[in-house]
N, C-alpha and C. Protein backbone atom coordinates (compact mmCIF):
# COMPACT_ATOMS: atom_id res chain seq x y z
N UNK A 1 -43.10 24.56 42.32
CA UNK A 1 -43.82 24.27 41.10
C UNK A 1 -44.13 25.59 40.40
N UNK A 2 -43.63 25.82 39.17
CA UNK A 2 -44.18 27.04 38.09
C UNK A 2 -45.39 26.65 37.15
N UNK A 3 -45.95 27.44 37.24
CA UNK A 3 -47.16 27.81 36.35
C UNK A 3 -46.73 28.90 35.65
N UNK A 4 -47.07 28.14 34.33
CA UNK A 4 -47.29 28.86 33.40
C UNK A 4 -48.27 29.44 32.47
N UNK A 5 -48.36 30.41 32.57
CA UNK A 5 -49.60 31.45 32.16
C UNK A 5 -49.44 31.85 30.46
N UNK A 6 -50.29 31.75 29.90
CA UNK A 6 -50.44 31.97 28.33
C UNK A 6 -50.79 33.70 28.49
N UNK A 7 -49.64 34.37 27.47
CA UNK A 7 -50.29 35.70 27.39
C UNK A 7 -51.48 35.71 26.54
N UNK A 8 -52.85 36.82 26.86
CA UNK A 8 -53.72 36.64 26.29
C UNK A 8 -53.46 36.51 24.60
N UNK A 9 -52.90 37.60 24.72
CA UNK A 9 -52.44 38.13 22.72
C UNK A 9 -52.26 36.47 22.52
N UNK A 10 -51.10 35.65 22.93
CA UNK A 10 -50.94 34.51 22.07
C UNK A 10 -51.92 34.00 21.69
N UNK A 11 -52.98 33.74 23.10
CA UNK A 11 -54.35 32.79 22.90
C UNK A 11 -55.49 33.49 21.82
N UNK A 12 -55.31 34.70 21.63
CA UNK A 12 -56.18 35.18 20.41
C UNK A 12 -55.54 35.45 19.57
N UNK A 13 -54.45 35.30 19.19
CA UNK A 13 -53.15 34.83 17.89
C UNK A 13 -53.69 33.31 17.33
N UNK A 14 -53.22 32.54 18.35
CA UNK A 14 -54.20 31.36 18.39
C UNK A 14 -55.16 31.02 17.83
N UNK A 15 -56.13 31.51 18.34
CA UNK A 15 -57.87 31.54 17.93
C UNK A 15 -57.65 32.01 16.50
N UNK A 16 -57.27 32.88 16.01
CA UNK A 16 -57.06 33.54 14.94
C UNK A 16 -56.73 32.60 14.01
N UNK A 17 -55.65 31.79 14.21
CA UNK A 17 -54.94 31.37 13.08
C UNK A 17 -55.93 29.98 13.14
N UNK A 18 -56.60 29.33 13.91
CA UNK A 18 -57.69 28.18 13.98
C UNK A 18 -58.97 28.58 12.70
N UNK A 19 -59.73 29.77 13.25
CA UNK A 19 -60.73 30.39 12.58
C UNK A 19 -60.18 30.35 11.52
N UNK A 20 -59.43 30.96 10.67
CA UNK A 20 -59.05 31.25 9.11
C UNK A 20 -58.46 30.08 8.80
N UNK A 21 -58.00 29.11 9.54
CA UNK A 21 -57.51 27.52 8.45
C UNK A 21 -58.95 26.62 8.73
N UNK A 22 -60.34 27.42 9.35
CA UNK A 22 -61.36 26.44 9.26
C UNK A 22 -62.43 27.17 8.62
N UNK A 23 -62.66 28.20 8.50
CA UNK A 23 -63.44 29.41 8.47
C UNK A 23 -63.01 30.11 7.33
N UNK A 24 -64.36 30.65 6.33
CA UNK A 24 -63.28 31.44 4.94
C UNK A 24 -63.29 32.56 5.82
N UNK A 25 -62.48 33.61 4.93
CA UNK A 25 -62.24 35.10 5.92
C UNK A 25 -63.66 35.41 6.16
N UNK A 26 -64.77 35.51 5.19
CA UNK A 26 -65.63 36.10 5.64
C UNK A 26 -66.25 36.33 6.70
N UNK A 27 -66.41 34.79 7.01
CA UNK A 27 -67.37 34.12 8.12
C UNK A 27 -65.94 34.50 9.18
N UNK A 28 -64.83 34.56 9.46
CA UNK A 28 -64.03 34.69 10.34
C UNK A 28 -64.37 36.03 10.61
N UNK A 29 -64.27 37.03 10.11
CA UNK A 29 -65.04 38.78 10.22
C UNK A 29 -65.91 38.65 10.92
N UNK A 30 -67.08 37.59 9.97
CA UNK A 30 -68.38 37.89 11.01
C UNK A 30 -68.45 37.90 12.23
N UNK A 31 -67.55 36.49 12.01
CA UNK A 31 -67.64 35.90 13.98
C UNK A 31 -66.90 37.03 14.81
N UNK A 32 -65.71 37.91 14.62
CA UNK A 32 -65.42 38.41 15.51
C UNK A 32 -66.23 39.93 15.77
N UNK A 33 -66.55 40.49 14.69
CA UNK A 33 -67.39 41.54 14.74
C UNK A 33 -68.29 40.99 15.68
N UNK A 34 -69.10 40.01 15.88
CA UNK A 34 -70.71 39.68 16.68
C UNK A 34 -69.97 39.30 18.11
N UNK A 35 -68.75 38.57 17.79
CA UNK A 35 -68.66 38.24 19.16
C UNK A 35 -68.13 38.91 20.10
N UNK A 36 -66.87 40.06 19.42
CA UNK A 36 -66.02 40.39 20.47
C UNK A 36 -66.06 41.72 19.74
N UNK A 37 -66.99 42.82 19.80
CA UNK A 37 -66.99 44.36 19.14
C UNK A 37 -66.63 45.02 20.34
N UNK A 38 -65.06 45.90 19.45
CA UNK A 38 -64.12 46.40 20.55
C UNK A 38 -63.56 45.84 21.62
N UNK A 39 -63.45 44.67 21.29
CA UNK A 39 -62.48 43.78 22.44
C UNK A 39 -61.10 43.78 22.07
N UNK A 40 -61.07 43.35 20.48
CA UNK A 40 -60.13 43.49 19.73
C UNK A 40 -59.20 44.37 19.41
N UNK A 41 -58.01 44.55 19.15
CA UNK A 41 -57.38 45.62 17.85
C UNK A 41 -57.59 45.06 17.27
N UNK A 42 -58.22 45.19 16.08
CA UNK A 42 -58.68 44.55 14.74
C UNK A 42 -57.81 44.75 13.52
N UNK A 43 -57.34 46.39 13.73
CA UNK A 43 -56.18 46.91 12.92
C UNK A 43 -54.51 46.30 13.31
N UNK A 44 -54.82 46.16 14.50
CA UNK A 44 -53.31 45.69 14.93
C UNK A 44 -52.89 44.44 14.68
N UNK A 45 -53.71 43.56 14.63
CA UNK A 45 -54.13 42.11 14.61
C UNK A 45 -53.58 41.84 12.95
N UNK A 46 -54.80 42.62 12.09
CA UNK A 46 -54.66 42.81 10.72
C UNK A 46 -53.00 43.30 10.38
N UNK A 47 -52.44 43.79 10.74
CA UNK A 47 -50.89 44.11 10.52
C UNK A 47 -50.51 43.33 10.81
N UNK A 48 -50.36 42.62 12.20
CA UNK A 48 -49.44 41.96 12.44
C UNK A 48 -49.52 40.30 11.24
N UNK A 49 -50.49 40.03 11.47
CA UNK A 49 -50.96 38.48 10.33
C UNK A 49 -50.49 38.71 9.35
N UNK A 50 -50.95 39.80 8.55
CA UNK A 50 -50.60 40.16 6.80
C UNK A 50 -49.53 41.14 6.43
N UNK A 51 -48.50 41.22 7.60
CA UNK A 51 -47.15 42.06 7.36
C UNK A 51 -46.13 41.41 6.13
N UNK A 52 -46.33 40.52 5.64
CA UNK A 52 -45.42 39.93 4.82
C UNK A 52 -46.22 39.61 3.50
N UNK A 53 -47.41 39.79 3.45
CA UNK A 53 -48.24 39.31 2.80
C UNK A 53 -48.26 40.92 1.72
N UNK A 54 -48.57 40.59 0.25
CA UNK A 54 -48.67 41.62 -0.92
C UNK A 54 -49.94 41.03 -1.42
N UNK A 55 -50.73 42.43 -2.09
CA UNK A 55 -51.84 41.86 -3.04
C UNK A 55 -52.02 40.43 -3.57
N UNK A 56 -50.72 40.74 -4.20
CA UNK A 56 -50.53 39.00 -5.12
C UNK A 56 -50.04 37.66 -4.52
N UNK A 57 -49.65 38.10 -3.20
CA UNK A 57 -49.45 36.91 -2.40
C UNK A 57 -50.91 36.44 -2.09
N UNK A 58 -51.96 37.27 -1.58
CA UNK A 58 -53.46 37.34 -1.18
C UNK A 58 -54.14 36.94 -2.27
N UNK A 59 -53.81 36.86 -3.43
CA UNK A 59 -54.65 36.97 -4.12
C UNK A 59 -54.40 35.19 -5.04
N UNK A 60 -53.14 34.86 -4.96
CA UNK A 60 -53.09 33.90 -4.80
C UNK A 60 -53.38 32.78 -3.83
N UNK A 61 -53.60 32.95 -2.78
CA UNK A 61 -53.82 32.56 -1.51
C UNK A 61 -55.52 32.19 -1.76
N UNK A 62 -56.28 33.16 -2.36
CA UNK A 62 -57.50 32.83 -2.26
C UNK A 62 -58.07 32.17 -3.34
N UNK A 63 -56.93 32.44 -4.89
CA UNK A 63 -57.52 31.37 -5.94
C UNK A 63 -57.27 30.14 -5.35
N UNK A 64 -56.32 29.62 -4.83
CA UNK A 64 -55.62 28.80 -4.10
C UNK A 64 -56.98 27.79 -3.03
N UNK A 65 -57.61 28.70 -2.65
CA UNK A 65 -58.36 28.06 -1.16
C UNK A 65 -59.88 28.03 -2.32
N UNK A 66 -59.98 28.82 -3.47
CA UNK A 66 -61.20 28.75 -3.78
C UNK A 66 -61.20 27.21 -4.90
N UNK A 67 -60.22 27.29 -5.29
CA UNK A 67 -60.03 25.66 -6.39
C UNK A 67 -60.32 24.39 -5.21
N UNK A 68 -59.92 24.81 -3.98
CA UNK A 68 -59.95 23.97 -2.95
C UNK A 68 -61.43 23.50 -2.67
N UNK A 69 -62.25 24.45 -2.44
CA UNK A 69 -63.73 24.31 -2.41
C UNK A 69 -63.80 24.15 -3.05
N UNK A 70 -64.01 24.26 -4.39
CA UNK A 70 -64.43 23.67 -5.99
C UNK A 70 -63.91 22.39 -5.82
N UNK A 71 -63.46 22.02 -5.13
CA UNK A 71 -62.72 20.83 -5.76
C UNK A 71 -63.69 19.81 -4.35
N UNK A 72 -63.72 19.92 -3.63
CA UNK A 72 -64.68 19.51 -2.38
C UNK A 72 -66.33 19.45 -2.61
N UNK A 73 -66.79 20.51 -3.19
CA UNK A 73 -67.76 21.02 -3.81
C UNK A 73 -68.83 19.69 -4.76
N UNK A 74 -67.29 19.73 -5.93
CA UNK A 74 -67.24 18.58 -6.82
C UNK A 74 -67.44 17.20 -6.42
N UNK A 75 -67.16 16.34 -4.84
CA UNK A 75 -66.73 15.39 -4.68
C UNK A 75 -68.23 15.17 -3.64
């Protein structure tokens, strides 16, 4: 019988991508700053997520999620 073991990185790849499709970025910052200071690469993490990503991809991304709340907000 094999067991299979999750590398950590995936499971906080994971966590990562949960927090920010439930969590705005902000509150996703907060939480990891309070919870896990210097547990993280924070910089490495940050590259690897937003390597494909440009200002205007981001910046669409967040008018994008903010019409979303407005629009939830509204209802």
């Amino acid at each position: 019988m094999d067991i299979q073991v999750t590398a950590e990185k995936d499971i906080l790849k994971e966590a990562a991508e949960i927090l920010l499709e439930n969590l705005t970025p902000s509150k996703a910052a907060r939480f990891w700053a309070s919870w896990q200071v210097g547990h993280i690469d924070y910089l490495q993490w940050r590259d690897d997520e937003f390597a494909e990503e440009t200002v205007a991809t981001l910046y669409e991304k967040v008018a994008r999620y903010q019409v979303q709340v407005d629009e939830n907000q509204s209802n």
